[in-house]
N, C-alpha and C. Protein backbone atom coordinates (compact mmCIF):
# COMPACT_ATOMS: atom_id res chain seq x y z
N UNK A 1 -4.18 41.98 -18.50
CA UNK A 1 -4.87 41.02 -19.34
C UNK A 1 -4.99 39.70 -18.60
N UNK A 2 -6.62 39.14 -18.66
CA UNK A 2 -6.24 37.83 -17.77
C UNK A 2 -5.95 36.59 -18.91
N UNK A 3 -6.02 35.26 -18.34
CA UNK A 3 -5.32 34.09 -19.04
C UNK A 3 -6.55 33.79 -19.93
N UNK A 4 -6.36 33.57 -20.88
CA UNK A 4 -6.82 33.30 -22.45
C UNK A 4 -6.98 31.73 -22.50
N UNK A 5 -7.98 31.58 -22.08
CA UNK A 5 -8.50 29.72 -22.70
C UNK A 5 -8.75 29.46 -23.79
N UNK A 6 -8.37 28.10 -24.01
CA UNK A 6 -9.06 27.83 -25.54
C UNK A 6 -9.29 26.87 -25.54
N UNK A 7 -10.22 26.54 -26.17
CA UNK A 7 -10.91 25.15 -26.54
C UNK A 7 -10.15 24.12 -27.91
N UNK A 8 -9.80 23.15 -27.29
CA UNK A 8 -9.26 22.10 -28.42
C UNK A 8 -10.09 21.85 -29.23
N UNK A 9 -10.40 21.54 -30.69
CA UNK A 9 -10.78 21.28 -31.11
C UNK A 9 -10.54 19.22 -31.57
N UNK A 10 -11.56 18.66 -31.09
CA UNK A 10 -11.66 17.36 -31.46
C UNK A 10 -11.19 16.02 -30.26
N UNK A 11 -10.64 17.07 -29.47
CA UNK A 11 -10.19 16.73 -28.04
C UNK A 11 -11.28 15.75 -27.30
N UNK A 12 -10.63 14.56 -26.55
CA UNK A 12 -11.86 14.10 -25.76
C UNK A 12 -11.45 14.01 -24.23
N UNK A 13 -12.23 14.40 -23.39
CA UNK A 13 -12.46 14.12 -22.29
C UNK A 13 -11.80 13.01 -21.54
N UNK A 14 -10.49 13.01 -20.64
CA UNK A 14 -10.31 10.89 -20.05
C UNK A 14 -11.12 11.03 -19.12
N UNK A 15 -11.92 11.35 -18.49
CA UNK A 15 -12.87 11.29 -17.46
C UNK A 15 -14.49 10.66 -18.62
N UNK A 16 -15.37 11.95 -18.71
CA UNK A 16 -16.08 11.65 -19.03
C UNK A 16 -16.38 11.28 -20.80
N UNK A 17 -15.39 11.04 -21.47
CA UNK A 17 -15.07 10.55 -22.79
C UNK A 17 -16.34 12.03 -23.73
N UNK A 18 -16.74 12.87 -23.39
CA UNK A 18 -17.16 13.87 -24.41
C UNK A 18 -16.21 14.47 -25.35
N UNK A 19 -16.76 14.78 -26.54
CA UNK A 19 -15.28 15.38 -27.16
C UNK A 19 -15.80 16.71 -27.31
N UNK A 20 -14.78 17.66 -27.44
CA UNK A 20 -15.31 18.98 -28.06
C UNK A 20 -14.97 19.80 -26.75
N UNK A 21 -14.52 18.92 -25.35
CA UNK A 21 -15.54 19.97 -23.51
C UNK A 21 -14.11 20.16 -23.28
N UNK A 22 -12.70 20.04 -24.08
CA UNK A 22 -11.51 20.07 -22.71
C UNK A 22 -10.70 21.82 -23.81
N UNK A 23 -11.09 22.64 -22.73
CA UNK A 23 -10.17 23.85 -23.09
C UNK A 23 -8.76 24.01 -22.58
N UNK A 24 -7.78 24.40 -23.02
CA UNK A 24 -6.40 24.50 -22.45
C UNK A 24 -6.11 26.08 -22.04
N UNK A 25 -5.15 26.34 -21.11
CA UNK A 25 -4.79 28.17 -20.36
C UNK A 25 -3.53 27.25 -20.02
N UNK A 26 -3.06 28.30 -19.90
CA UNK A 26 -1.07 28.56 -19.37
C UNK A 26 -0.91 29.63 -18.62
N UNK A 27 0.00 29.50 -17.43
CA UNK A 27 1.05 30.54 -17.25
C UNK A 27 2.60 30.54 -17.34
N UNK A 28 3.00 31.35 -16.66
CA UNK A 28 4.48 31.31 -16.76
C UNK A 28 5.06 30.13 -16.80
N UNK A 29 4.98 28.97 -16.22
CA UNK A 29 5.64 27.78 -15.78
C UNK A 29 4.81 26.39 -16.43
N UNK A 30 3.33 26.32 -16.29
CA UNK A 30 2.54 25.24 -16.14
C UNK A 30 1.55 25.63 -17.38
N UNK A 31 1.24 24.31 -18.07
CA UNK A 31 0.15 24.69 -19.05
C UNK A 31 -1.00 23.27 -18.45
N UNK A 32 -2.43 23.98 -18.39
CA UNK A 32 -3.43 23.20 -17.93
C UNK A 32 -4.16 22.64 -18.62
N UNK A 33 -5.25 22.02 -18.72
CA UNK A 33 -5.98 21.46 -19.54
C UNK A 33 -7.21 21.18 -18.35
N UNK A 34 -8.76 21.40 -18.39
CA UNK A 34 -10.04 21.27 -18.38
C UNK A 34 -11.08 20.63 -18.75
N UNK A 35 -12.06 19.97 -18.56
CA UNK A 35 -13.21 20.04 -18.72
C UNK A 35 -14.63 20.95 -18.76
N UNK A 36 -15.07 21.26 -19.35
CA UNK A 36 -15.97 22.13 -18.99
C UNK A 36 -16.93 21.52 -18.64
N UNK A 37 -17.24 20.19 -18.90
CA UNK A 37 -18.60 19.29 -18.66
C UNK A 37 -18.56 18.30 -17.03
N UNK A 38 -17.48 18.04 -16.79
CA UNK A 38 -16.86 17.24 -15.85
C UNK A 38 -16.35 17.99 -14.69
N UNK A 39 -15.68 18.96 -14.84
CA UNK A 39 -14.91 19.50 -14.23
C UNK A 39 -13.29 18.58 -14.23
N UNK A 40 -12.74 18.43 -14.59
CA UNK A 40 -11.92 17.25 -14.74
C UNK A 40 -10.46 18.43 -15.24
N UNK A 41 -9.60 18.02 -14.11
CA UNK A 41 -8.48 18.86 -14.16
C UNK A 41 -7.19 18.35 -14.24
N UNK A 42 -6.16 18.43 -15.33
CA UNK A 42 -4.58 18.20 -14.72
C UNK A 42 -3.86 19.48 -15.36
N UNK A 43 -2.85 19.10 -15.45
CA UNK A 43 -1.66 19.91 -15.75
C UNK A 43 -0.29 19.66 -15.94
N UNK A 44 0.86 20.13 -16.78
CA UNK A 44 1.90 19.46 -17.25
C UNK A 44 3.04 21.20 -17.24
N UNK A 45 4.65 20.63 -17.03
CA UNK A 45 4.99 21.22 -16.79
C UNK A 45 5.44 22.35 -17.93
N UNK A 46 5.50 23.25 -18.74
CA UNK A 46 6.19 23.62 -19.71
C UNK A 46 7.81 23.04 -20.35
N UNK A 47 8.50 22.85 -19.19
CA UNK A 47 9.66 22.37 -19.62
C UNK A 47 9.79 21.04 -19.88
N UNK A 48 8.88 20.11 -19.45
CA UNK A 48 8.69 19.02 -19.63
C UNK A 48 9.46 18.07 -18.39
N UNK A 49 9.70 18.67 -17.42
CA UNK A 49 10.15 18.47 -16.10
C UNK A 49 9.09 17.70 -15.42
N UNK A 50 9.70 16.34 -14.66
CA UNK A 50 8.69 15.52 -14.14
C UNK A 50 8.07 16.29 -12.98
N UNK A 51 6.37 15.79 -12.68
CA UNK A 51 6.17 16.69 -11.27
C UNK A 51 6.42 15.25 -10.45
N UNK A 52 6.67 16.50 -8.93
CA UNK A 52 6.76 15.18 -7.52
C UNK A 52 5.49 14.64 -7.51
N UNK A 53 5.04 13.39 -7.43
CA UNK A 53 4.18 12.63 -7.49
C UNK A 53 4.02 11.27 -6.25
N UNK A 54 3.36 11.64 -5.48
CA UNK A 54 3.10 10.60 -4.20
C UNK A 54 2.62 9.59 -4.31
N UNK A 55 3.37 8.85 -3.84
CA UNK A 55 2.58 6.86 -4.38
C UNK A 55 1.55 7.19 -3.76
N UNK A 56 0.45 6.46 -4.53
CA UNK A 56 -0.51 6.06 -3.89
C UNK A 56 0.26 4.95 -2.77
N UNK A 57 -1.53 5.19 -1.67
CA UNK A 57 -1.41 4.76 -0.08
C UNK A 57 -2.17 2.79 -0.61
N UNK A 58 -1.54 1.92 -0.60
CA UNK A 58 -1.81 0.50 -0.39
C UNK A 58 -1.84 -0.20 0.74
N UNK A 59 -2.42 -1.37 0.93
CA UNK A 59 -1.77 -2.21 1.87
C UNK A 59 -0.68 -2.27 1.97
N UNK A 60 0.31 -2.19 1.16
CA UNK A 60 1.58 -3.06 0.97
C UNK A 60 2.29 -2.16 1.72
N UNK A 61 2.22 -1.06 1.02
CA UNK A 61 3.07 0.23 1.04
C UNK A 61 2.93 0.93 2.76
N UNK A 62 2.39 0.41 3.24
CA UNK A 62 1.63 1.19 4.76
C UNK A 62 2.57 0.68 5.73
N UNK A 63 2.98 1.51 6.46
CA UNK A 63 3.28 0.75 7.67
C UNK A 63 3.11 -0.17 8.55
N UNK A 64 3.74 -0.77 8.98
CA UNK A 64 3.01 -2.37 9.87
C UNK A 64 3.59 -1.84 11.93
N UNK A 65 2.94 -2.38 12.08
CA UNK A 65 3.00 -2.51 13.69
C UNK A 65 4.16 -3.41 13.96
N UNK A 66 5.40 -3.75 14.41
CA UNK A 66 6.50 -3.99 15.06
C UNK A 66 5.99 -4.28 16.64
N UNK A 67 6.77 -5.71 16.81
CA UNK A 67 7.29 -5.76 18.35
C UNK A 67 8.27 -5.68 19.25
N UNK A 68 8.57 -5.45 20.07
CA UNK A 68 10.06 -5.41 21.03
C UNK A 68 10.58 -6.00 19.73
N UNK A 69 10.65 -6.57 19.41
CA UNK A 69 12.33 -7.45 18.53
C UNK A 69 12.22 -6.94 17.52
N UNK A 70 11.22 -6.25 16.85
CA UNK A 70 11.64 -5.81 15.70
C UNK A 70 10.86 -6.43 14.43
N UNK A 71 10.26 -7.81 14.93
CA UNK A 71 9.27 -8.69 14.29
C UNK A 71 8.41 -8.06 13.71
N UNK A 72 7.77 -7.82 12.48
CA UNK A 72 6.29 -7.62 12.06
C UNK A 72 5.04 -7.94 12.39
N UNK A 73 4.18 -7.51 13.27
CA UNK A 73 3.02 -8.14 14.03
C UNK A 73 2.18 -8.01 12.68
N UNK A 74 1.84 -9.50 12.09
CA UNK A 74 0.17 -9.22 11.31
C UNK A 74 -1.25 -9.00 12.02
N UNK A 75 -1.89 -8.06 11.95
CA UNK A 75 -2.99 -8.10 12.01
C UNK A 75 -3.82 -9.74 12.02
N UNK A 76 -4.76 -10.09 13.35
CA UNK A 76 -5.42 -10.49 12.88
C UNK A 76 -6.87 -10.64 12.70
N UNK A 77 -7.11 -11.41 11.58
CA UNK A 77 -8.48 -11.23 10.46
C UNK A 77 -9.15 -12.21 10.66
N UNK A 78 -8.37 -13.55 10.76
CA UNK A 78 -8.95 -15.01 10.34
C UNK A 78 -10.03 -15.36 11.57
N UNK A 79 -11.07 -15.97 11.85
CA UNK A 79 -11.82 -16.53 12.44
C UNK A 79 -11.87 -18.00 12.09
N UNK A 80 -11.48 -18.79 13.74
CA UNK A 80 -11.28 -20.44 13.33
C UNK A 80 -12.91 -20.86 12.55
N UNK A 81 -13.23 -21.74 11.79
CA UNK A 81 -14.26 -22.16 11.79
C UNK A 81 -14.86 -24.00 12.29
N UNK A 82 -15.57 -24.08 12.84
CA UNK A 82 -16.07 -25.37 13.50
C UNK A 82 -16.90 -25.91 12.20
N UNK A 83 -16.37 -27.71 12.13
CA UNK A 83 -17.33 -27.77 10.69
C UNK A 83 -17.63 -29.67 11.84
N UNK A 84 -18.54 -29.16 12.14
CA UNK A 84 -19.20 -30.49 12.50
C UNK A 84 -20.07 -31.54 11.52
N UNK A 85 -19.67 -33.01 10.77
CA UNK A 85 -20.08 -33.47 9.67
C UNK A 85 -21.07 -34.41 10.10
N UNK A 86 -22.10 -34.16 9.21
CA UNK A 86 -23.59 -34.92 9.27
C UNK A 86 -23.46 -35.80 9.83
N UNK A 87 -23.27 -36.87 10.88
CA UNK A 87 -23.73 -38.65 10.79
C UNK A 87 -24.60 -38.82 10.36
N UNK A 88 -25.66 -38.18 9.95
CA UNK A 88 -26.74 -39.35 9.25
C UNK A 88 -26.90 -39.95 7.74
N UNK A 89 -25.73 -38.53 6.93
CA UNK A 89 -25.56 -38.29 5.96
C UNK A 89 -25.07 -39.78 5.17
N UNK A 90 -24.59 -40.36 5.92
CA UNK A 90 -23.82 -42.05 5.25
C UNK A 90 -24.44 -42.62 5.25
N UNK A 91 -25.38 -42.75 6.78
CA UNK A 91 -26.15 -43.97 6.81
C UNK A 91 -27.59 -43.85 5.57
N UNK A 92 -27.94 -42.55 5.12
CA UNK A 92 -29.18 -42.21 4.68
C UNK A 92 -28.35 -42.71 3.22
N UNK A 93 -27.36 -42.54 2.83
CA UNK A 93 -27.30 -43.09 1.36
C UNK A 93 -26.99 -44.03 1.29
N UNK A 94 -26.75 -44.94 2.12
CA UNK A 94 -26.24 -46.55 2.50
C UNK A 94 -27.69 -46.69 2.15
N UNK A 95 -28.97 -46.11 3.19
CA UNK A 95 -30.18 -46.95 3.14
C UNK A 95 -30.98 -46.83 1.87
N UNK A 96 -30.35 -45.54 0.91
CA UNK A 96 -31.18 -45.39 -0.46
C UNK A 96 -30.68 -46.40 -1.20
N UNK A 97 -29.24 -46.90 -1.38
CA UNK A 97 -28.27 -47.90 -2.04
C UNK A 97 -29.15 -49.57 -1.86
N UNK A 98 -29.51 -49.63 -0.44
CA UNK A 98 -30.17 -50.93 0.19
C UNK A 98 -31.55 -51.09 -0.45
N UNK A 99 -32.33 -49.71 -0.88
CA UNK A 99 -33.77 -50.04 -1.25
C UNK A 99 -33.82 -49.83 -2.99
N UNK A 100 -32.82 -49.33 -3.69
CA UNK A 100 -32.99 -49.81 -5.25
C UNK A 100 -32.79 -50.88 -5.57
C-alpha cells in the first residue's frame, strides 16, 4: 500500500497564502505537509524531537581572513573621496547680497 495524502481542510499556504492547496502524508518517523499550488515543502518530526538545523550563512557568522599575529584583517571597501569646494560660490552670494 503506498502513503495516503490528505488534504487539510481550511489550511493556508505560508508561501503562497491559498487556502484549501496544503495536503499532509507520513511515514514511520516524519509527518509532511505540501502544497499542491506552490510546491512548498516542510516537515516535522513525529516525536516532536528538534531537527539539526544550520544557521544560516551571514556576514557576521563567516569567517574572516587572519594575519601572522592572529589579528583580523578587514576587508577593504572604502574609497577616499576628494571634495574640492567652489571659490566662486562666496564671492557670487557676497555679489547677490551687494546688488539688493
Amino acid at each position: 500500500m503506498g502513503i495516503v495524502k490528505r488534504f487539510v481542510a481550511g489550511a493556508v499556504c505560508p508561501r503562497c497564502a491559498q487556502m484549501d492547496t496544503i495536503r499532509v502524508y507520513r511515514n514511520q518517523i516524519r509527518e509532511y505537509r505540501e502544497c499542491v499550488r506552490c510546491d512548498y515543502r516542510d516537515g516535522q518530526n513525529l516525536d516532536g524531537s528538534p531537527e539539526a538545523v544550520s544557521e544560516l550563512q551571514t556576514r557576521v557568522n563567516q569567517p574572516s581572513a587572519t594575519n601572522a599575529s592572529g589579528a583580523k584583517i578587514a576587508p577593504v571597501t572604502v574609497q577616499p573621496v576628494k571634495f574640492d569646494p567652489n571659490p566662486n560660490s562666496n564671492s557670487n552670494s557676497n555679489s547677490n547680497d551687494e546688488d539688493k
